[in-house]
N, C-alpha and C. Protein backbone atom coordinates (compact mmCIF):
# COMPACT_ATOMS: atom_id res chain seq x y z
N UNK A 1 84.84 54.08 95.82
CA UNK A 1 84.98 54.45 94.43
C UNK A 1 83.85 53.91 93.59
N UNK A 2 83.49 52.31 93.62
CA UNK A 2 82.46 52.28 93.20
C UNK A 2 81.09 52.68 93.64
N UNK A 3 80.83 53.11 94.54
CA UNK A 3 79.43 53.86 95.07
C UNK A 3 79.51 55.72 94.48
N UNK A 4 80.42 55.89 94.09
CA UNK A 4 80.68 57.17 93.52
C UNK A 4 80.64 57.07 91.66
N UNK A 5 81.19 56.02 91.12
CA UNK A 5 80.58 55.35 89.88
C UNK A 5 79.33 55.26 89.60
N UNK A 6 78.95 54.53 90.55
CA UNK A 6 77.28 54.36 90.40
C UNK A 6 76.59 55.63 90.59
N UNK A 7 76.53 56.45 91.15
CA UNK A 7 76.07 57.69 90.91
C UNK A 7 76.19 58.54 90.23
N UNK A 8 77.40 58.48 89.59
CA UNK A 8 77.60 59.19 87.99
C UNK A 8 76.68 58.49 87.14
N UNK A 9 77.04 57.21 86.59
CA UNK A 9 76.32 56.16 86.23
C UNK A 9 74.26 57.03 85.90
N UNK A 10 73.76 56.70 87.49
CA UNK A 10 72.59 57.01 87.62
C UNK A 10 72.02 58.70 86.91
N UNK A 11 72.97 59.71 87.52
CA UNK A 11 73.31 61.11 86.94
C UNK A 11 72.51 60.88 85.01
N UNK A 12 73.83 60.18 84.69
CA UNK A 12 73.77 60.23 83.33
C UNK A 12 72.42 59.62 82.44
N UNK A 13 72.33 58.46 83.14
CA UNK A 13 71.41 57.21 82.17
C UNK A 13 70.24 57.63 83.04
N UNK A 14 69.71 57.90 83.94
CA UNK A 14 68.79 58.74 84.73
C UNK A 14 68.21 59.71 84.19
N UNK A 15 69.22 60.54 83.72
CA UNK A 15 68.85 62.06 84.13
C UNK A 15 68.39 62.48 85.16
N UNK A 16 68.92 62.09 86.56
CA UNK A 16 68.73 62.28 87.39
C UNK A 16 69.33 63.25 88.49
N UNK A 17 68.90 63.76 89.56
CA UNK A 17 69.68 64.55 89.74
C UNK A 17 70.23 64.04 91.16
N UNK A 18 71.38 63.63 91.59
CA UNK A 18 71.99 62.76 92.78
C UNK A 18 72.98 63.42 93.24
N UNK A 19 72.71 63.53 94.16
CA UNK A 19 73.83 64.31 95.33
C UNK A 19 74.78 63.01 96.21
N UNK A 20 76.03 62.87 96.35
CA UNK A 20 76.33 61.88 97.35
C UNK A 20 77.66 62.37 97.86
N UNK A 21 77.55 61.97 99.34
CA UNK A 21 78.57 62.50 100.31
C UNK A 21 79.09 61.76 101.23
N UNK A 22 80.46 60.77 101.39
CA UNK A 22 80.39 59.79 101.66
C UNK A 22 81.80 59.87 102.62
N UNK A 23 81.55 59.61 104.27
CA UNK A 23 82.74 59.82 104.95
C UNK A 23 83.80 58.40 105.37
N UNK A 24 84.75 58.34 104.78
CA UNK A 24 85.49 57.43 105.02
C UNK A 24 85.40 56.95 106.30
N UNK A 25 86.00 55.81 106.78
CA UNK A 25 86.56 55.46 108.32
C UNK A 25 87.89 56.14 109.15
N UNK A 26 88.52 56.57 108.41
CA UNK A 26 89.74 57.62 108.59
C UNK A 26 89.16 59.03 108.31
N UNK A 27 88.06 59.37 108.10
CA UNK A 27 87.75 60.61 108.19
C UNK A 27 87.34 61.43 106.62
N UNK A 28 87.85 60.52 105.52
CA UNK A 28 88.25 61.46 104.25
C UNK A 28 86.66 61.60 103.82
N UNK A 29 86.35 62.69 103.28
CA UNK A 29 84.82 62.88 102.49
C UNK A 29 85.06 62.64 101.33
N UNK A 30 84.30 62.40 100.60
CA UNK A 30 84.40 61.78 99.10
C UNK A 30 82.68 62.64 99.17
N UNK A 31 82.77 63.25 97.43
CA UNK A 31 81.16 63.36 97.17
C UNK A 31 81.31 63.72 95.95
N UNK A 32 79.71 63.72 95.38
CA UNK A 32 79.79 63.84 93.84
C UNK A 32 78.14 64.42 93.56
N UNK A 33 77.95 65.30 93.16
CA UNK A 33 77.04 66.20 92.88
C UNK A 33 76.39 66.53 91.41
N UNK A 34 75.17 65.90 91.04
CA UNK A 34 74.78 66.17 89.33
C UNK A 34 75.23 67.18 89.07
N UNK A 35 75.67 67.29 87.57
CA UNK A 35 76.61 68.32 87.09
C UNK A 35 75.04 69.52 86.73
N UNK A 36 73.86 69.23 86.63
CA UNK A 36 72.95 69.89 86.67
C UNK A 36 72.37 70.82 88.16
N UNK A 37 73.18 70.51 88.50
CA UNK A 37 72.33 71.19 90.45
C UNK A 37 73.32 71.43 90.79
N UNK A 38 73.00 71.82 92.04
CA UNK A 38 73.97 71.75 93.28
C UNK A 38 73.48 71.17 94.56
N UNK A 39 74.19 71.03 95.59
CA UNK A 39 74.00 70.56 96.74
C UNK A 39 72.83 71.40 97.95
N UNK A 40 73.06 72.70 97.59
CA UNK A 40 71.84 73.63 98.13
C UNK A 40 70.75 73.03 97.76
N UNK A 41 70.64 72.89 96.12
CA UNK A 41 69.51 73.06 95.84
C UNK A 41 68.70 71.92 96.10
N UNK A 42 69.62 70.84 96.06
CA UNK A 42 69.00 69.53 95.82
C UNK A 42 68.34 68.84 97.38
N UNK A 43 69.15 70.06 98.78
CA UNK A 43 68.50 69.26 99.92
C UNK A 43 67.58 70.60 100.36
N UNK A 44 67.36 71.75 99.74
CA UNK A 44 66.36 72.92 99.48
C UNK A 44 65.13 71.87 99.13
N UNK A 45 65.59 71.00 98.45
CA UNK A 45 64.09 70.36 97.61
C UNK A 45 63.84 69.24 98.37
N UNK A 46 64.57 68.97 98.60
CA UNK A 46 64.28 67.47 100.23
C UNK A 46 63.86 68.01 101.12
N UNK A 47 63.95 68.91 101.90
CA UNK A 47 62.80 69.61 103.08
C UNK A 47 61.58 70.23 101.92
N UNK A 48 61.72 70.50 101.29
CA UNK A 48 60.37 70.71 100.24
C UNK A 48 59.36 69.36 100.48
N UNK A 49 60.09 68.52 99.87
CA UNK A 49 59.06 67.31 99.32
C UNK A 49 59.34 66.47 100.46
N UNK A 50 59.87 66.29 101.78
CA UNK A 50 59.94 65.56 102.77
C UNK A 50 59.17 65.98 104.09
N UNK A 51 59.30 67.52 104.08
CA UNK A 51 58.95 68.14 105.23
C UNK A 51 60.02 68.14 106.40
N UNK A 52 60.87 67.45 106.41
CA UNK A 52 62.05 66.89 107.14
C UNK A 52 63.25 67.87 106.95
N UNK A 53 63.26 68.45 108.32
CA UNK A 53 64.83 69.68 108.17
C UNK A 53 65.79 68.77 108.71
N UNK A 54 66.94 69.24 108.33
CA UNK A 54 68.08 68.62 108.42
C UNK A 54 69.06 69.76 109.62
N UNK A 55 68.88 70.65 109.36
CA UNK A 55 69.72 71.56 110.26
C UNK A 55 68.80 72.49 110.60
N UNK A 56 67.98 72.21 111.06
CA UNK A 56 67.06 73.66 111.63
C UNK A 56 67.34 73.97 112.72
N UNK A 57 68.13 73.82 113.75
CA UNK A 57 68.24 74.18 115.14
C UNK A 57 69.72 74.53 114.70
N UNK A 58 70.86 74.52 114.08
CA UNK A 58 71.85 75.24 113.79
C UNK A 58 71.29 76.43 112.85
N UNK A 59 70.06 76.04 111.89
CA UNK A 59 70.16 77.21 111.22
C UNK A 59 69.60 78.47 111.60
N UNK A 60 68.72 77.98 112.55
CA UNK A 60 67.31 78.77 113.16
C UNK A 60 69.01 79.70 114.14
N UNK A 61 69.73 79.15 114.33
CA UNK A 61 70.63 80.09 115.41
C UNK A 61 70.83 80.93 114.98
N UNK A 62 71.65 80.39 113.19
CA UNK A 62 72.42 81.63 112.57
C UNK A 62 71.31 82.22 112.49
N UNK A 63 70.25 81.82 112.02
CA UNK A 63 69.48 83.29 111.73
C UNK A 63 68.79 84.12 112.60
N UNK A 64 69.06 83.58 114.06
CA UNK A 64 68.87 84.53 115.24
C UNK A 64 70.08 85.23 115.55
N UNK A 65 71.20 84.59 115.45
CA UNK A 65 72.70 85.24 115.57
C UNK A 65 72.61 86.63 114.42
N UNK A 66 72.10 86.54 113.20
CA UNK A 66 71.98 87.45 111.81
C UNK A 66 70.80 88.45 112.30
N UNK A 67 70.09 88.26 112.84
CA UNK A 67 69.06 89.27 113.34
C UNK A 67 69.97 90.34 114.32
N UNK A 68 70.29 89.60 115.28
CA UNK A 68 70.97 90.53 116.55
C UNK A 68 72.13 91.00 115.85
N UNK A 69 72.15 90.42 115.09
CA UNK A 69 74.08 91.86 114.55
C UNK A 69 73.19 92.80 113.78
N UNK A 70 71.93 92.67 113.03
CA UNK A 70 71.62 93.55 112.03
C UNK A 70 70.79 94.56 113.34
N UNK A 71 70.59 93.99 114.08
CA UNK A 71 69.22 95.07 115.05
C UNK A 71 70.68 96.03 115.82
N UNK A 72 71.90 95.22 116.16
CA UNK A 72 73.29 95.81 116.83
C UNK A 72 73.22 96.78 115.70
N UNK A 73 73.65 96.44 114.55
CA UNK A 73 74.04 97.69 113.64
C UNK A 73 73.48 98.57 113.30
N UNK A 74 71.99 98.52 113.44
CA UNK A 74 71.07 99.67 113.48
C UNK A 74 71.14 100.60 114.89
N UNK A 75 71.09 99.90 115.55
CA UNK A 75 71.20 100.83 117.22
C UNK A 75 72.88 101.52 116.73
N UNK A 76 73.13 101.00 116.23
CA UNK A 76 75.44 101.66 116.60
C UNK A 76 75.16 102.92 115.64
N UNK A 77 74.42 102.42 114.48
CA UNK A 77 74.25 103.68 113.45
C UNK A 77 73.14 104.90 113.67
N UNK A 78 72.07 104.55 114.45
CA UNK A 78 71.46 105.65 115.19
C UNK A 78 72.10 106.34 115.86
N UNK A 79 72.78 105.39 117.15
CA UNK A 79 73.96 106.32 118.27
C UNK A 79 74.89 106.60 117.09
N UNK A 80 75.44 106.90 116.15
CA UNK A 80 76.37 107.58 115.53
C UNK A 80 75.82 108.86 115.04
N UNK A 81 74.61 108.70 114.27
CA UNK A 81 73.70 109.75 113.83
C UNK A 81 73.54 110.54 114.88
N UNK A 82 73.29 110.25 116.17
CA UNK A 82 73.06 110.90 117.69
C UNK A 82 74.27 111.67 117.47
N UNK A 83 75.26 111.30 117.44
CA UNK A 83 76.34 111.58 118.11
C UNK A 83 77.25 112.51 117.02
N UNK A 84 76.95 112.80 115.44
CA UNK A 84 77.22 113.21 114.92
C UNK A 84 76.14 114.54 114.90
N UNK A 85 75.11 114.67 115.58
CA UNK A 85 73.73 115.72 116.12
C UNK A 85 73.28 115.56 114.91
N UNK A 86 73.03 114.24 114.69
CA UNK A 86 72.19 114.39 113.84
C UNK A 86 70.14 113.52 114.81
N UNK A 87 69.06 114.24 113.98
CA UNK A 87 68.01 113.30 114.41
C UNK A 87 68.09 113.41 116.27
N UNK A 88 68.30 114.48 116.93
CA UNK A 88 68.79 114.70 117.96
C UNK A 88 67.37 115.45 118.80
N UNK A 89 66.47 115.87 117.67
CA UNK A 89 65.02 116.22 118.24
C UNK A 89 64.11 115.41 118.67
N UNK A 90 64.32 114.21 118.42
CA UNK A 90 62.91 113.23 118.91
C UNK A 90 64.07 112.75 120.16
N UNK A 91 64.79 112.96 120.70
CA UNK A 91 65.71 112.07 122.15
C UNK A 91 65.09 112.79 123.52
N UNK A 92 65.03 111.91 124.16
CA UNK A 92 64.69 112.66 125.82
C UNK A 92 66.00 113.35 126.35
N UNK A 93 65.78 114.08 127.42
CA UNK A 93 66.48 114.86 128.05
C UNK A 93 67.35 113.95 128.59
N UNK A 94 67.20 112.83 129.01
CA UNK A 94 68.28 112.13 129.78
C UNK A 94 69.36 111.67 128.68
N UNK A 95 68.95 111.34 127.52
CA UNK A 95 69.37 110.51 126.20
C UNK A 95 71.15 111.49 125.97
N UNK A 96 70.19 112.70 125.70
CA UNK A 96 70.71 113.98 125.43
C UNK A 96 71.76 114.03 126.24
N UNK A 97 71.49 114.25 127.59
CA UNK A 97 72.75 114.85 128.85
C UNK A 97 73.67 113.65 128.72
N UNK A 98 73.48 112.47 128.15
CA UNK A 98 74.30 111.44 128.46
C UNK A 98 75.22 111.27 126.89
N UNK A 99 74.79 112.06 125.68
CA UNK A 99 75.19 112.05 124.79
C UNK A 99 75.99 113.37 124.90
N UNK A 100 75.91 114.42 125.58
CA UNK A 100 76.62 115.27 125.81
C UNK A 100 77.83 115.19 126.51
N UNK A 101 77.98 114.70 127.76
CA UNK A 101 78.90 113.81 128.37
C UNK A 101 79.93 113.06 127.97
N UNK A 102 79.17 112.15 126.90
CA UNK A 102 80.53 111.48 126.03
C UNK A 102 81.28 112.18 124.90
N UNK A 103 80.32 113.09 124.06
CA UNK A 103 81.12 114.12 123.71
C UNK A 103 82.23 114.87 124.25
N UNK A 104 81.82 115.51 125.55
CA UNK A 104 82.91 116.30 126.22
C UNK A 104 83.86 115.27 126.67
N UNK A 105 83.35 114.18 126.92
CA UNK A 105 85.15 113.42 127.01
C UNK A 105 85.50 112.96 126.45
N UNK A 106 84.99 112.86 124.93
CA UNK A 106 85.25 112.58 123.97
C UNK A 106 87.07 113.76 123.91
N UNK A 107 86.36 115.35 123.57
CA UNK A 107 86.66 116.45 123.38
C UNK A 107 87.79 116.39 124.46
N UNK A 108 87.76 115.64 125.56
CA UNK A 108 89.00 116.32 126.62
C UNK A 108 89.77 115.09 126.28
N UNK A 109 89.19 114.00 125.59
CA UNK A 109 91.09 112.93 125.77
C UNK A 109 91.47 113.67 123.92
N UNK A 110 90.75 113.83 123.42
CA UNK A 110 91.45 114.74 122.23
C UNK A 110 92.01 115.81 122.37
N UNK A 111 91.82 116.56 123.33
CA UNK A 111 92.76 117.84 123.54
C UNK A 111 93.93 117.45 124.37
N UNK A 112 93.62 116.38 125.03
CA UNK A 112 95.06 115.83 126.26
C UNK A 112 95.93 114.79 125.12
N UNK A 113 95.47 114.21 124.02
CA UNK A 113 96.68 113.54 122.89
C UNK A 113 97.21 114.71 122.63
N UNK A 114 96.54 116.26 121.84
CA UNK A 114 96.84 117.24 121.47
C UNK A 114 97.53 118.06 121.89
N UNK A 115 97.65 118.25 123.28
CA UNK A 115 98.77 118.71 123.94
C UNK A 115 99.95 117.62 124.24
N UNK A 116 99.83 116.41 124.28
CA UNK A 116 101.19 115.41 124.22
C UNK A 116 101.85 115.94 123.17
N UNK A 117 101.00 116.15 121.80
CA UNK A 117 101.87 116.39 120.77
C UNK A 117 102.21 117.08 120.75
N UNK A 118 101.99 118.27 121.22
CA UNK A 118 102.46 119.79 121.48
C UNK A 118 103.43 119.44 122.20
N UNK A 119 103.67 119.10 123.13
CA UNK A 119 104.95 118.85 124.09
C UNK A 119 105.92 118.06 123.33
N UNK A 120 105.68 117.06 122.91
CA UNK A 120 106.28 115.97 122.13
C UNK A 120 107.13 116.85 121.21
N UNK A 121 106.40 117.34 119.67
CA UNK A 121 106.50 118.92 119.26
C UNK A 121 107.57 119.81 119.56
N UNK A 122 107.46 120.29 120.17
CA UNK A 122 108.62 121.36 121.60
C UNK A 122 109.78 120.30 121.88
N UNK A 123 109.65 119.03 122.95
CA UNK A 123 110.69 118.08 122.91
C UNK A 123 112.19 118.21 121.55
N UNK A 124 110.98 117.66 120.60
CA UNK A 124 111.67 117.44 119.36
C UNK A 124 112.53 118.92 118.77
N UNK A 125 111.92 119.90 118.42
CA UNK A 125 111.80 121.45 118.37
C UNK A 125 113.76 121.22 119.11
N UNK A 126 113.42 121.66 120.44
CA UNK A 126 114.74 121.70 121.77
C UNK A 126 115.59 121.43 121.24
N UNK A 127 115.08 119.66 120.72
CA UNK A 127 116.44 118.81 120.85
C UNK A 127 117.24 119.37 119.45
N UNK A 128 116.15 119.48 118.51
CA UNK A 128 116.90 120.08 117.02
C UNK A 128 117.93 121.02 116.83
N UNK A 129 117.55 122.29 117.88
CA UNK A 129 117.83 123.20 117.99
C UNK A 129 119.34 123.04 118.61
N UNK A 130 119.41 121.81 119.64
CA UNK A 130 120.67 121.96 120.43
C UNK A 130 121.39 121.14 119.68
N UNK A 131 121.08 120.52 118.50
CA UNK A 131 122.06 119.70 118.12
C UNK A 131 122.30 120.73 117.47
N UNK A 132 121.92 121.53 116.35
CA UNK A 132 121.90 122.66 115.23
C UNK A 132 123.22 123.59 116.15
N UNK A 133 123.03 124.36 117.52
CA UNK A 133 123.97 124.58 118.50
C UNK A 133 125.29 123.68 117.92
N UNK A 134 125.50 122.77 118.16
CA UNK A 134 126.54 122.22 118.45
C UNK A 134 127.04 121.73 117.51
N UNK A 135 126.66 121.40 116.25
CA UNK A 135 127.21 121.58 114.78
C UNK A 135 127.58 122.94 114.45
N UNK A 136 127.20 123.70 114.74
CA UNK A 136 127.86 125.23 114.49
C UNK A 136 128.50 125.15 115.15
N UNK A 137 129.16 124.88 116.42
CA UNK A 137 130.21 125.18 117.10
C UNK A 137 131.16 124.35 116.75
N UNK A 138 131.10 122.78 116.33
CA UNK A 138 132.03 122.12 115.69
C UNK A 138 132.33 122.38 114.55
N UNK A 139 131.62 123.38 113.24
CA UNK A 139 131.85 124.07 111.87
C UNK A 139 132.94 124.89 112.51
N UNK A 140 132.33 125.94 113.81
CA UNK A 140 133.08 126.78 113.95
C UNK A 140 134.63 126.79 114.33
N UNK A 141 134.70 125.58 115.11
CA UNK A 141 136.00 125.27 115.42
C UNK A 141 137.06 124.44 114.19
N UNK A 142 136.68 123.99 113.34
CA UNK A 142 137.14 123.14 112.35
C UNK A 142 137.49 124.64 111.50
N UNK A 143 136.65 125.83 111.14
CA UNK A 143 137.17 126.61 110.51
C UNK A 143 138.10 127.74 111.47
N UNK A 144 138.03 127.68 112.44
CA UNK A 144 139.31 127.91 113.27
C UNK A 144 140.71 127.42 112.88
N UNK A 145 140.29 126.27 113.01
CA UNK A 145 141.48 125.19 112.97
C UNK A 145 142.65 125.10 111.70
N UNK A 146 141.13 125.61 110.12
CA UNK A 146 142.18 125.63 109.51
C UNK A 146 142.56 126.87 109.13
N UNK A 147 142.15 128.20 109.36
CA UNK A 147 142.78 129.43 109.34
C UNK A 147 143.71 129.44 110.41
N UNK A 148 143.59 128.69 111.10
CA UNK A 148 145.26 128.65 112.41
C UNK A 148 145.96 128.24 111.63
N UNK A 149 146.14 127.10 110.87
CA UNK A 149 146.79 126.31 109.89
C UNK A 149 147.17 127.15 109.14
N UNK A 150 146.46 128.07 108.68
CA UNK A 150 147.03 129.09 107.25
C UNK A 150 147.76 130.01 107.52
N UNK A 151 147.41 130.56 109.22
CA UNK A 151 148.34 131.55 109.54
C UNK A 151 149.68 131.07 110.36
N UNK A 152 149.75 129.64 110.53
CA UNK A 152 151.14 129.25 110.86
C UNK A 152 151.89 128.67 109.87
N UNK A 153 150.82 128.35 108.52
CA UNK A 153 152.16 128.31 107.68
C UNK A 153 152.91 129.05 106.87
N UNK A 154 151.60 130.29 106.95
CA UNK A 154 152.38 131.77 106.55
C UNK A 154 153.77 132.47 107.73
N UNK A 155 153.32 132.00 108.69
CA UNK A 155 154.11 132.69 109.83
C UNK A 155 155.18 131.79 110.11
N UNK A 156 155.64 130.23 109.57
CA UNK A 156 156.70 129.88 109.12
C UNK A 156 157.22 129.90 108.36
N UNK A 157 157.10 130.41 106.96
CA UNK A 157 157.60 130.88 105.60
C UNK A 157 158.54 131.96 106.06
N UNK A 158 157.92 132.83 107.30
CA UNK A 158 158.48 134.43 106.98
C UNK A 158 159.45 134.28 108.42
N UNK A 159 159.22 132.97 108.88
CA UNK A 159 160.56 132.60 109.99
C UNK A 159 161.74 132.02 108.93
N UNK A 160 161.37 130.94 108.05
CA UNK A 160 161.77 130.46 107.34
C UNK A 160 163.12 131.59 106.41
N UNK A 161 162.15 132.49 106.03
CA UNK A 161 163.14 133.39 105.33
C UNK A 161 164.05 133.78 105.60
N UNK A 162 164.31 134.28 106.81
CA UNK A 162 165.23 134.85 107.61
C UNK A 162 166.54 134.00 107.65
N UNK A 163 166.33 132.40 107.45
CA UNK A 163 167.21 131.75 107.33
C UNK A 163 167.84 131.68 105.99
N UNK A 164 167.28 131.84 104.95
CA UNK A 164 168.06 132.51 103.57
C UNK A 164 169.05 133.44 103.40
N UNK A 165 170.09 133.25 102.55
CA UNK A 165 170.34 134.79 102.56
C UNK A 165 169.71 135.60 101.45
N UNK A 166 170.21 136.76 101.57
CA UNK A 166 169.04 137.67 101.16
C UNK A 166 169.30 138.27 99.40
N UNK A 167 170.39 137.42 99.21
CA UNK A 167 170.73 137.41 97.73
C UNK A 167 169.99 136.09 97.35
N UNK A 168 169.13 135.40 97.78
CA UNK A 168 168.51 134.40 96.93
C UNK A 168 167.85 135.13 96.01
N UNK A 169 167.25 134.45 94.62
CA UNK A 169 166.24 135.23 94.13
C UNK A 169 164.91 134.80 94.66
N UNK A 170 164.02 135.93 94.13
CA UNK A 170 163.06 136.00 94.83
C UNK A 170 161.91 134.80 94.19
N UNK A 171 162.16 134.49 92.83
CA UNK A 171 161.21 133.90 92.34
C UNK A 171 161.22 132.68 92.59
N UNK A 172 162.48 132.10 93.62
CA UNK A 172 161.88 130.70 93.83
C UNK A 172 161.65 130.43 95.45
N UNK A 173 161.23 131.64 95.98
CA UNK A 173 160.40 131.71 97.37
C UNK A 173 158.50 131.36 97.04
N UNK A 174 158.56 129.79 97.72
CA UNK A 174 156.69 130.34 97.84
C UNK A 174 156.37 131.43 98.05
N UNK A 175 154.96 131.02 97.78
CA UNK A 175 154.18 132.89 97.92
C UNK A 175 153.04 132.22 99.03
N UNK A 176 152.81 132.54 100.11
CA UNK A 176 151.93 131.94 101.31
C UNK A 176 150.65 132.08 99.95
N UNK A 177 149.86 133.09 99.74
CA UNK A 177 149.05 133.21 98.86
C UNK A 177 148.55 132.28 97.85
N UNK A 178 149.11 131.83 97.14
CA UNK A 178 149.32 130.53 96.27
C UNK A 178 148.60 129.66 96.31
N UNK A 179 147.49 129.23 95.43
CA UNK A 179 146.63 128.99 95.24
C UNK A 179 146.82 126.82 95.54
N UNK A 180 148.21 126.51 95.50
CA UNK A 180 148.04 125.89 96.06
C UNK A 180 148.62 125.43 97.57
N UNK A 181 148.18 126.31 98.29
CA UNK A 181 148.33 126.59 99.80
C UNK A 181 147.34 126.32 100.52
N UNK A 182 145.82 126.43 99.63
CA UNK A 182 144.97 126.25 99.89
C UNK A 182 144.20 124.35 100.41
């Protein structure tokens, strides 16, 4: 804490510009950076005025690692341009037959998903159809069921009657018809 004081301290009554980065014995970093700079800039200017790199063999990687993805992404985007026919006049004959090739099997596992789905398609189609089947036949039987119903309770009314005698009046016989029969 006080070595982090003192560099504020210096910062201020200085005007100086002090970078400090300080790793505990348990691991913790502590640091404190002039509120005028930053930490780039300030060890940007120490290999300046030292000559002394600090990470050049990690950095020299990334920036060989950053070359080979950018030279990768130029080759992937040519072969796409290829492969979309585009820029397809300056390629050799071999370039060509081998870009043709992956096209056509490109073209045959897209027509072999395309017919799964077609089948798949049809599958589905079948199955719709046989359920559609068999809900009509259970509509059909349920409206069976209750016109059987209507014609046996008409066709017990008129058993029914017979057991009356025939001087009842008529107006206090249901009427099968009767709207609430329904």
């Amino acid at each position: 804490g006080g070595i982090m004081k003192k560099a504020r301290e210096i910062s201020v009554l200085c005007d100086a510009q002090v970078s400090l980065i300080v790793f505990s014995s348990t691991g913790k970093m502590s640091e404190f950076c002039s509120p005028s700079t930053t930490l780039v800039k300030l060890l940007d200017r120490y290999h300046k005025q030292s000559s002394k790199k600090l990470w050049d063999a990690k950095h020299e990687f990334l920036s060989n690692e950053i070359d080979r993805i950018k030279k990768e992404n130029d080759s992937m985007q040519i072969r796409l341009r290829h492969l979309r026919g585009e820029d397809v006049n300056s390629l050799p004959l071999k370039e060509l037959i081998a870009i043709e090739a992956a096209l056509e099997e490109g073209v045959g596992s897209v027509r072999a998903w395309q017919m799964e789905a077609l089948k798949m398609h049809k599958r589905n189609e079948r199955s719709m159809e046989e359920e559609n089947k068999r809900l009509r036949y259970t509509l059909h039987q349920q409206e069976l069921a209750i016109s059987g119903n209507v014609r046996e309770l008409a066709n017990g009314y008129h058993e029914r009657e017979k057991d009356y005698p025939p001087h009842m009046p008529y107006a206090f016989c249901a009427q099968p018809f009767h709207p609430n029969f329904q």
